[in-house]
C-alpha atoms as a PDB file:
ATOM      1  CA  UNK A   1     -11.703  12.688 -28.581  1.00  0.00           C
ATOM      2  CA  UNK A   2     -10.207  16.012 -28.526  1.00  0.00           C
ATOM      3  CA  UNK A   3      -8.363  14.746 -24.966  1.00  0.00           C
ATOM      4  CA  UNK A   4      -7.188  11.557 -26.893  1.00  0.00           C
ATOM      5  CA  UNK A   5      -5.579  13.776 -29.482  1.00  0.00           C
ATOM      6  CA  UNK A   6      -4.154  16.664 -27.548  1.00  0.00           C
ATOM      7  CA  UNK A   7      -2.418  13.770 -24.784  1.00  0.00           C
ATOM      8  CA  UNK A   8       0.784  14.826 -23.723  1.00  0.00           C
ATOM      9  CA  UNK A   9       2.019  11.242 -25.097  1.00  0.00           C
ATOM     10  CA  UNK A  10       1.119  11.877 -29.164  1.00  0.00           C
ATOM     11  CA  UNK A  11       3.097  13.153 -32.000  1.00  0.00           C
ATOM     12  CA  UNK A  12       0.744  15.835 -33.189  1.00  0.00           C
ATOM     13  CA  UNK A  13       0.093  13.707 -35.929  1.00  0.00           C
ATOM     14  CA  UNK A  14      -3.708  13.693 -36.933  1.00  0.00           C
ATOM     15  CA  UNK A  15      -6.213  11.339 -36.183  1.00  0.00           C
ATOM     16  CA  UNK A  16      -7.827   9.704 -39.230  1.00  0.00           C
ATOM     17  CA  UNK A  17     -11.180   7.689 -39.294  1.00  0.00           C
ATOM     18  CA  UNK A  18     -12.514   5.611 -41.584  1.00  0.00           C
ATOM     19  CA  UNK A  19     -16.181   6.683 -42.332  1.00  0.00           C
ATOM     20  CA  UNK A  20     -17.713   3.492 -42.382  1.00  0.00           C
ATOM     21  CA  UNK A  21     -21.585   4.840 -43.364  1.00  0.00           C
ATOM     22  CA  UNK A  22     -23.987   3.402 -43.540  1.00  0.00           C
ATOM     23  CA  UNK A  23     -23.293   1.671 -40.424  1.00  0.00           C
ATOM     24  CA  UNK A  24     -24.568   2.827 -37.245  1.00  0.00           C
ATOM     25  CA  UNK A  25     -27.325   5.055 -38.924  1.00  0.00           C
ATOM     26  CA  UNK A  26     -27.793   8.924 -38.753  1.00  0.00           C
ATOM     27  CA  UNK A  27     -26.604   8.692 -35.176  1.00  0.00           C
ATOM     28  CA  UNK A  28     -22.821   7.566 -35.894  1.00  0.00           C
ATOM     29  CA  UNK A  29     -22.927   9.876 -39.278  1.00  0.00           C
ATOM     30  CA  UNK A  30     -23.500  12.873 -37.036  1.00  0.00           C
ATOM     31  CA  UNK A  31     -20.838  12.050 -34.600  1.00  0.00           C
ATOM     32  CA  UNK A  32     -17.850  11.182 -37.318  1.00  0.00           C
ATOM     33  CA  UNK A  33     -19.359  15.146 -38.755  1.00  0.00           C
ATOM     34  CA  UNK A  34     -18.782  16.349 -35.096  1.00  0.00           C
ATOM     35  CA  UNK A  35     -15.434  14.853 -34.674  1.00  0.00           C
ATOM     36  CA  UNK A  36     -14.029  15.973 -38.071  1.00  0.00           C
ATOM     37  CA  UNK A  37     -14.898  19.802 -36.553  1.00  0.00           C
ATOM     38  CA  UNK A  38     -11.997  19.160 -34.022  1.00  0.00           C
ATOM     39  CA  UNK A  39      -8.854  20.257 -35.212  1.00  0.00           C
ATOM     40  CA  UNK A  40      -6.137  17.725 -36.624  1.00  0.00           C
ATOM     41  CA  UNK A  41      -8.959  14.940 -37.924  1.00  0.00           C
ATOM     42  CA  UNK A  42     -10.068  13.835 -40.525  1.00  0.00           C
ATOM     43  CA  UNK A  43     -12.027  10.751 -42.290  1.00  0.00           C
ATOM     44  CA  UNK A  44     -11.565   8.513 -45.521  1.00  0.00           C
ATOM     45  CA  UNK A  45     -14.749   7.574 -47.301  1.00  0.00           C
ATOM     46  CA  UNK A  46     -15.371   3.285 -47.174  1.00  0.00           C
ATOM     47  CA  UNK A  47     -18.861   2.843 -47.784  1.00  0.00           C
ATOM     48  CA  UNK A  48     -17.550   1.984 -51.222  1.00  0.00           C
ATOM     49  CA  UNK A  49     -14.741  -0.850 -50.732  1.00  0.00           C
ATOM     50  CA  UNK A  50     -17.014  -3.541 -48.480  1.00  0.00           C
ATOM     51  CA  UNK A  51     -19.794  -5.363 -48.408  1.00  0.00           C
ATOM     52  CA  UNK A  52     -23.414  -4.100 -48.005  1.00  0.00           C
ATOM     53  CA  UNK A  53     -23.653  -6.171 -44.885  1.00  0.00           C
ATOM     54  CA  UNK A  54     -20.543  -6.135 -42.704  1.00  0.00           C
ATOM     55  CA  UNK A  55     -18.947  -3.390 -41.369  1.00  0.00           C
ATOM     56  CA  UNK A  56     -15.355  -4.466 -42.065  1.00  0.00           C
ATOM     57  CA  UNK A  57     -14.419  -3.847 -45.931  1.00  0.00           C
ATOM     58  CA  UNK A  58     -12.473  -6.611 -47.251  1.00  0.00           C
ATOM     59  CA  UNK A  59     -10.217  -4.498 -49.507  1.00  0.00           C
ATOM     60  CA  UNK A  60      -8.058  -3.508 -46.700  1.00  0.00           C
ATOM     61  CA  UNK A  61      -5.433  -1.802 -48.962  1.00  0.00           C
ATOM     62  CA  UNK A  62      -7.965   1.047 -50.342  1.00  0.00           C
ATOM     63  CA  UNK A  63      -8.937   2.293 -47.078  1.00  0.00           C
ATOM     64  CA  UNK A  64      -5.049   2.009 -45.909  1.00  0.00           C
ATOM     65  CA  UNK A  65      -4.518   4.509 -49.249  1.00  0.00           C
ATOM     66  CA  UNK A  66      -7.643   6.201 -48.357  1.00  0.00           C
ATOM     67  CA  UNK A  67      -6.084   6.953 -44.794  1.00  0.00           C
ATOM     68  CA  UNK A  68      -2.533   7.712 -45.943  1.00  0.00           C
ATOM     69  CA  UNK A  69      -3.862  10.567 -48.578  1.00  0.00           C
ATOM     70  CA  UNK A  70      -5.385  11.800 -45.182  1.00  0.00           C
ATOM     71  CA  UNK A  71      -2.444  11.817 -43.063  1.00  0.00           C
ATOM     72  CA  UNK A  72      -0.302  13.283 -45.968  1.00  0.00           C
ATOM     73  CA  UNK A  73      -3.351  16.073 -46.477  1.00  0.00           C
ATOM     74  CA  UNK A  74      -3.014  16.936 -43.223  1.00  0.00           C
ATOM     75  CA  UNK A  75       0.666  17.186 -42.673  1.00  0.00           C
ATOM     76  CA  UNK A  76       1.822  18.113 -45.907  1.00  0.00           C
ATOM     77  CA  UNK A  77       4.974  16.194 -46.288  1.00  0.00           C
END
């Protein structure tokens, strides 16, 4: 991850997950928690906008605004 973000090719801009818990169990939780220690991450919270059983929420458009409040966090402008 920290190669994917530091590539000669990017922007600087940050790299922004959506934390998709409770999928994956305590295994993915703890990994999203390790990447968000790299600098220029960070995560929007979706456990709230889907369905119990499928991964992909169906209200795209929160987790778009989730991510965007992210980006703008993290770059200020």
């Amino acid at each position: 991850m920290e190669a994917w973000i530091s590539g000669p090719s990017l922007t600087g801009d940050p790299a922004l997950l959506p934390a998709m818990t409770p999928f994956g169990g305590p295994e993915v939780q703890e990994v999203m928690r390790n990447t968000l220690e790299i600098a220029n991450t960070g995560a929007a919270i979706t456990q709230d906008v889907g369905e119990a059983n499928d991964i992909h929420p169906t209200d795209k458009l929160a987790v778009a605004k989730r991510l965007a409040l992210a980006a703008w966090r993290k770059n200020g402008d």
